[in-house]
N, C-alpha and C. Protein backbone atom coordinates (compact mmCIF):
# COMPACT_ATOMS: atom_id res chain seq x y z
N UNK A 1 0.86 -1.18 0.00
CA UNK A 1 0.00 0.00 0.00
C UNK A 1 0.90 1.24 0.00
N UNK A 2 1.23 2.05 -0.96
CA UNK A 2 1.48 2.98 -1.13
C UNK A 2 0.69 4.59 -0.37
N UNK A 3 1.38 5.49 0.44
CA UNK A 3 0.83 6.73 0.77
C UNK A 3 1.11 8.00 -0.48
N UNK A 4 0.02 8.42 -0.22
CA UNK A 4 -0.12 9.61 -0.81
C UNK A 4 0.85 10.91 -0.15
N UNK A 5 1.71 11.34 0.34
CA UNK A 5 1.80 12.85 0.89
C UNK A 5 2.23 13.54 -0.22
N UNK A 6 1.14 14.55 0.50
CA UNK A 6 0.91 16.12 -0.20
C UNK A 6 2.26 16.89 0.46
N UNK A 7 2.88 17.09 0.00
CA UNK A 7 4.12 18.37 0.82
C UNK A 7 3.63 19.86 0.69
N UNK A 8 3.56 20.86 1.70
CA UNK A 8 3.10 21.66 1.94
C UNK A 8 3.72 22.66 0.76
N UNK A 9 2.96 23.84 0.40
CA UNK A 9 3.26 24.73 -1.18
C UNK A 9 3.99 25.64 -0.17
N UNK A 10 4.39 26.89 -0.94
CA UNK A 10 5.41 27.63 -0.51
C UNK A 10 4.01 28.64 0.09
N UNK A 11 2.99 28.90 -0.93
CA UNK A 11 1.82 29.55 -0.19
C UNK A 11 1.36 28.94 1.67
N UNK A 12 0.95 27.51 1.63
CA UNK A 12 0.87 26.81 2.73
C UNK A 12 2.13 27.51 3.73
N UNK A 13 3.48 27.56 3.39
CA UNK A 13 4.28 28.25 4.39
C UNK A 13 4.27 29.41 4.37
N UNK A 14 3.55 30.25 3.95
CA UNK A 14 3.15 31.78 4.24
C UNK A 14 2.27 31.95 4.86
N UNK A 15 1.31 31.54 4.82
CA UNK A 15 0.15 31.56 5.88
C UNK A 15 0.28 30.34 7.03
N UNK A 16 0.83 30.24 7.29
CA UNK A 16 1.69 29.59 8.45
C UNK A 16 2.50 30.31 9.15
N UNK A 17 3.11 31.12 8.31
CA UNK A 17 4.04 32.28 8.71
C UNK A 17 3.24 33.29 9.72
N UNK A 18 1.69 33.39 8.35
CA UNK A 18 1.60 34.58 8.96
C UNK A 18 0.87 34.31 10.32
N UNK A 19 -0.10 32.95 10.58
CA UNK A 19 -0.23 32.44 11.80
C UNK A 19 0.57 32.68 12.48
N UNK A 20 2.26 32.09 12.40
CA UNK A 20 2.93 32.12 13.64
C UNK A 20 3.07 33.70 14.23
N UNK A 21 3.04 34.89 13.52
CA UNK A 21 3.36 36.04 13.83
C UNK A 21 2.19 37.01 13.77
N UNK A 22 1.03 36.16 14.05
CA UNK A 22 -0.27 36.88 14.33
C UNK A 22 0.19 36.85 16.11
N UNK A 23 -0.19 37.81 16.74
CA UNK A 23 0.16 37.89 18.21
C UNK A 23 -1.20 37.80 19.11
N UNK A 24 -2.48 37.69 18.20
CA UNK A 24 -4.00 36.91 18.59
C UNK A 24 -3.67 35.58 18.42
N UNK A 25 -3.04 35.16 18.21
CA UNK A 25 -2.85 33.32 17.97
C UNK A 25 -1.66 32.92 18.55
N UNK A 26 -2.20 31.74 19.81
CA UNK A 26 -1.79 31.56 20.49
C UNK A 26 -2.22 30.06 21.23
N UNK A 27 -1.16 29.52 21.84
CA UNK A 27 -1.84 28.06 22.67
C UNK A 27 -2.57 28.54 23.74
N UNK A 28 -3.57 27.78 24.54
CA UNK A 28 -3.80 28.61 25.59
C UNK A 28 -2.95 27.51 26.49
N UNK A 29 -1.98 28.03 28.03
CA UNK A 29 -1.67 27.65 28.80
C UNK A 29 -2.35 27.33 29.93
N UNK A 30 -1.97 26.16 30.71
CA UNK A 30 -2.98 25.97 32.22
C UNK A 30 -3.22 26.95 32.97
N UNK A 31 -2.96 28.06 33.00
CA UNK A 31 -3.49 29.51 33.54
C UNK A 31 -4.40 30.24 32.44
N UNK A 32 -4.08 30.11 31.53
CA UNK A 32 -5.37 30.50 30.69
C UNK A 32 -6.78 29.80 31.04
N UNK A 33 -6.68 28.56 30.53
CA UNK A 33 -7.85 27.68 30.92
C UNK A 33 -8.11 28.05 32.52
N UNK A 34 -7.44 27.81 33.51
CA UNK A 34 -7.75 28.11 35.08
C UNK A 34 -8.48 29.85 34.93
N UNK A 35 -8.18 30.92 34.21
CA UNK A 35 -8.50 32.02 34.14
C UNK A 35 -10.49 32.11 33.23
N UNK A 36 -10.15 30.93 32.03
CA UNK A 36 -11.59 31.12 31.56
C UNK A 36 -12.81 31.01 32.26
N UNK A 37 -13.47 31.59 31.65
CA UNK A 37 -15.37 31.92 31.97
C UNK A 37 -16.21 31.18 31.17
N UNK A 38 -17.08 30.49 31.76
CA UNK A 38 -18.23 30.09 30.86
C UNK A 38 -18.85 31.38 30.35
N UNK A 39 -19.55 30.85 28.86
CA UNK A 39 -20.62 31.63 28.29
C UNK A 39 -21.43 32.44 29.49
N UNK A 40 -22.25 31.18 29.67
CA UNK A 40 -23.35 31.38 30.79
C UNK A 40 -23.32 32.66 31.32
N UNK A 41 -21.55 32.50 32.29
CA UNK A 41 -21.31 33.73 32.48
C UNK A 41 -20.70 35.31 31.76
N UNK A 42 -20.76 34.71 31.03
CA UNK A 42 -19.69 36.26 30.21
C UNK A 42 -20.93 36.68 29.36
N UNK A 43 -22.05 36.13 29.11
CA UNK A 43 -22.46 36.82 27.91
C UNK A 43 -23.87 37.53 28.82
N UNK A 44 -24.74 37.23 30.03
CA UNK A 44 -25.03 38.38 30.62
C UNK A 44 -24.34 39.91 30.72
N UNK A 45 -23.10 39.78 30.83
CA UNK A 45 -22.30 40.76 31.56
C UNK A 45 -22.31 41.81 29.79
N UNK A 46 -21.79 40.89 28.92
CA UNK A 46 -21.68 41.63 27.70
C UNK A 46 -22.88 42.02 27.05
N UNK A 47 -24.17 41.64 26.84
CA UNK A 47 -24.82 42.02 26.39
C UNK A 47 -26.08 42.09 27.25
N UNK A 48 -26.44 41.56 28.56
CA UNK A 48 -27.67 42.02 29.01
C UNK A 48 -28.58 40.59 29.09
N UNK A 49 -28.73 40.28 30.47
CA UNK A 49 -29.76 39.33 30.65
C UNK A 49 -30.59 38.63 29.89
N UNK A 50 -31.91 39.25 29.30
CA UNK A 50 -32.80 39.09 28.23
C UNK A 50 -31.97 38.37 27.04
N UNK A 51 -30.65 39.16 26.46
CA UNK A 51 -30.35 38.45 25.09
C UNK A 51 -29.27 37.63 25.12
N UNK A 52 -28.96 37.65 26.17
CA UNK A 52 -27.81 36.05 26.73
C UNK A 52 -28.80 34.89 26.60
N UNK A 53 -30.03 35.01 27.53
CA UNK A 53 -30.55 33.95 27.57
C UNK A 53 -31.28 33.44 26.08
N UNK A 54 -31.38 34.53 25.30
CA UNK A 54 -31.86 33.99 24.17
C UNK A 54 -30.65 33.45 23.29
N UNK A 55 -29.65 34.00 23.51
CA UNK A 55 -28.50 33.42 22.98
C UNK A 55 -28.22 32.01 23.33
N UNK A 56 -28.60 31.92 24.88
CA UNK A 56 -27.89 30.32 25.29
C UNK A 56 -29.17 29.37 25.13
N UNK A 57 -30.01 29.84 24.79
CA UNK A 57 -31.21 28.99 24.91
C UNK A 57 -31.15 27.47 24.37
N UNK A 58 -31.58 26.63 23.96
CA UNK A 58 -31.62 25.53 23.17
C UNK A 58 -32.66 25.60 22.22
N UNK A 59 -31.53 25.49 21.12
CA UNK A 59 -32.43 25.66 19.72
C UNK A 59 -32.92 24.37 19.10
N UNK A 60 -34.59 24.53 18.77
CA UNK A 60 -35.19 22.96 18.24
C UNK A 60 -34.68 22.06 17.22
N UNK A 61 -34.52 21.13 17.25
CA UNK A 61 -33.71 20.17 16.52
C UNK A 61 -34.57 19.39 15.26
N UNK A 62 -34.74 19.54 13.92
CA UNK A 62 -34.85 19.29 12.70
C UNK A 62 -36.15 20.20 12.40
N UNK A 63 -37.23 19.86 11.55
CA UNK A 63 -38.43 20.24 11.43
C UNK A 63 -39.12 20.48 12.29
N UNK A 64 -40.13 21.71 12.35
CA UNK A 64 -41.56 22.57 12.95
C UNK A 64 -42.07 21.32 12.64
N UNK A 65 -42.58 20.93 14.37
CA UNK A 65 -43.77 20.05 13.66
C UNK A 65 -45.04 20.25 13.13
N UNK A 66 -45.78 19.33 12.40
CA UNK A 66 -46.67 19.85 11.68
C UNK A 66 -48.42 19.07 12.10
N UNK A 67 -49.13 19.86 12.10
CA UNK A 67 -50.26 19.34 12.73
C UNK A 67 -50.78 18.09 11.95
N UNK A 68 -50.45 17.43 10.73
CA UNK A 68 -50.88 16.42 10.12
C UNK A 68 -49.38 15.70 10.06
N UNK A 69 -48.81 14.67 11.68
CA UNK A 69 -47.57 14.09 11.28
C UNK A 69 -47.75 12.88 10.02
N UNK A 70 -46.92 12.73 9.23
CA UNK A 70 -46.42 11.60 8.80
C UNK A 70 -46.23 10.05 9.73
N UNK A 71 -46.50 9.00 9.33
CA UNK A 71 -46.49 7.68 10.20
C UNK A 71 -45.12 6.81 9.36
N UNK A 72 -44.07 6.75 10.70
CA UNK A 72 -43.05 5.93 9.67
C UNK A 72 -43.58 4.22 9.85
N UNK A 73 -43.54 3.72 8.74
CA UNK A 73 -43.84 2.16 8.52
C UNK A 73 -42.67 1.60 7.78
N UNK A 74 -42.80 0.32 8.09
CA UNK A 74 -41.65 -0.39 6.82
C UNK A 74 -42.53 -1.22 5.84
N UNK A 75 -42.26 -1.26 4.43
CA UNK A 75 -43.44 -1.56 3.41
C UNK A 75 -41.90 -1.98 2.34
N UNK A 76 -42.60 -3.39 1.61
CA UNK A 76 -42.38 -3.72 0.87
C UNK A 76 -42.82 -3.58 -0.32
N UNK A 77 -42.26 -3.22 -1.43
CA UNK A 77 -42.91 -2.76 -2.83
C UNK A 77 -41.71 -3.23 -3.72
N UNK A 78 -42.20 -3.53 -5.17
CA UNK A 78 -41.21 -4.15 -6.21
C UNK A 78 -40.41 -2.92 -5.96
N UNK A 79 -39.05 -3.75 -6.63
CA UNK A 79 -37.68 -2.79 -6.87
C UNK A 79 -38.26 -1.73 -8.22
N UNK A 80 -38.85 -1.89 -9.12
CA UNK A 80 -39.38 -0.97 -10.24
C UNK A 80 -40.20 0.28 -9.84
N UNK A 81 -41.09 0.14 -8.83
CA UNK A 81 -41.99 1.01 -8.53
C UNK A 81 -40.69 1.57 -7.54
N UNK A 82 -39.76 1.28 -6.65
CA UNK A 82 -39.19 2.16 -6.21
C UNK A 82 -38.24 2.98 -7.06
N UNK A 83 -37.58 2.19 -7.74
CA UNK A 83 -36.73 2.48 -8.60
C UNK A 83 -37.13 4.23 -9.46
N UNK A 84 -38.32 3.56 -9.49
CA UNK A 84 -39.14 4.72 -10.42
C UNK A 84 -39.07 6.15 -9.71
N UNK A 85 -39.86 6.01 -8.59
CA UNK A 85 -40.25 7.12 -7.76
C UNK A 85 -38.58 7.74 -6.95
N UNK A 86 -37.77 7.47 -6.93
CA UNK A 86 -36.34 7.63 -6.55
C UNK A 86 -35.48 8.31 -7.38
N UNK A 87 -36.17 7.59 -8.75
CA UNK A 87 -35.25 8.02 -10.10
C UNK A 87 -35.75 10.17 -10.33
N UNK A 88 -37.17 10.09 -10.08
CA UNK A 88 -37.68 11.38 -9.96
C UNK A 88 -36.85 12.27 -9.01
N UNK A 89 -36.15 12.02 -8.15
CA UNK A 89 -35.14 13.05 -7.46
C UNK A 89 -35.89 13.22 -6.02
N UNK A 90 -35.14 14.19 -5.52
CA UNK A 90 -34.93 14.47 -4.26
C UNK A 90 -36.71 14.65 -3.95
N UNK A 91 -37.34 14.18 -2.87
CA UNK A 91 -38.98 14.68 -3.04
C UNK A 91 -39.65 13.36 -2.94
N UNK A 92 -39.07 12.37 -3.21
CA UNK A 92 -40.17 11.13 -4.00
C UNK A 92 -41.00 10.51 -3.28
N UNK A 93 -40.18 10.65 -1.62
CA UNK A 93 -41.38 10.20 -0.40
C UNK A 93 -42.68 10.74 -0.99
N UNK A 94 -42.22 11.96 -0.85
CA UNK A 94 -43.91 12.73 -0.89
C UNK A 94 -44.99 12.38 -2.38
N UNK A 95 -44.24 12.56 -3.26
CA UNK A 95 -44.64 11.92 -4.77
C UNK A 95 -45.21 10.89 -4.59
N UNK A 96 -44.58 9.93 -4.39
CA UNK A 96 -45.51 8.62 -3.82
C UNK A 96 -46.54 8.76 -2.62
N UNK A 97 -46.48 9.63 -1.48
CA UNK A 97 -47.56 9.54 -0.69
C UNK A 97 -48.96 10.12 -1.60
N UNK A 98 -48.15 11.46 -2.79
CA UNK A 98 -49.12 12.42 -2.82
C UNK A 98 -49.70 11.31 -4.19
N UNK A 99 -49.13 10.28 -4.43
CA UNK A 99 -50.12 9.20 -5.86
C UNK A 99 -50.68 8.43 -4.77
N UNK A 100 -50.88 8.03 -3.89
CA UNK A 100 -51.11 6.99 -2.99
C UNK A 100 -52.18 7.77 -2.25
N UNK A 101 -52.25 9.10 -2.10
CA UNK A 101 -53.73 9.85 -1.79
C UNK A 101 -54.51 9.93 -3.45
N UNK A 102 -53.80 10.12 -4.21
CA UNK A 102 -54.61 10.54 -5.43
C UNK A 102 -55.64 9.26 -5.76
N UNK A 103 -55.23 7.79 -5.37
CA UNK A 103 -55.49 6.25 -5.26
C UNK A 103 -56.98 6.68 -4.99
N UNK A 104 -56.12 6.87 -3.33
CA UNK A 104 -57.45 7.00 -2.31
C UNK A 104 -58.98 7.70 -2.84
N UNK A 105 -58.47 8.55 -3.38
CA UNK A 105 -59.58 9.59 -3.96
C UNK A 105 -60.71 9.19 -5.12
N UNK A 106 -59.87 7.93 -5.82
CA UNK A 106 -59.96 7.38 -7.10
C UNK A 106 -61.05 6.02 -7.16
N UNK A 107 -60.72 5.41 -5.64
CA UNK A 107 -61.13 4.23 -5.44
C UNK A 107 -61.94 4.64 -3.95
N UNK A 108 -63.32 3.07 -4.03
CA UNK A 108 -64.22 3.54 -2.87
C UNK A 108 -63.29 2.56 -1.98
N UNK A 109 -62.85 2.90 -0.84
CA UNK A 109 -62.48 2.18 0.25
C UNK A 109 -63.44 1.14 1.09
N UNK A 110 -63.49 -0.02 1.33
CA UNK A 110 -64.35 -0.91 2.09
C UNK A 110 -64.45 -0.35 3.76
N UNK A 111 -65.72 -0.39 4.14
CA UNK A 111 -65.75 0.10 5.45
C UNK A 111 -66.11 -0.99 6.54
């Protein structure tokens, strides 16, 4: 097995350069870390109660839910009919739910 290395360009050692002789860039030392502040605390002080906490808040995680959820199932269907609806691109869940209501609409359901 052969490696690949990339050797760094003469650009790559200029901006390296200019890292090393930026005087904002820096390791932090065990007195640095012993010296830091949580958020929590520093961002009342900087901007004001009210918009810290909206700052630190916890923000909702994927989709608004929606008052008509979706039901996940596992369903078997030929490889063609998936094939098909997949091949249509990004969307096809819905494509297929939205032919699978159009069905519904089409045909009387047994009660």
């Amino acid at each position: 097995m052969s490696r690949n290395i990339i050797m760094p360009t003469e650009e790559d050692a200029e901006i390296n350069a200019g890292i090393a002789a930026d005087p904002d860039t820096f390791e932090w030392t065990e007195e640095d870390f012993a010296k830091a502040r949580s958020a929590y605390e520093v961002l009342p002080e900087l901007f004001g109660v009210e918009i810290a906490d909206e700052m630190l808040r916890p923000k909702s995680k994927g989709r608004p839910r929606t008052e008509t959820p979706k039901v996940f199932i596992g369903i078997r269907l030929d490889a063609e009919v998936l094939e098909a609806f997949r091949a249509t691109g990004k969307g096809w869940q819905t494509r297929m739910n939205d032919a699978l209501k159009e069905w519904l609409k089409e045909h009387e359901m047994p009660t």
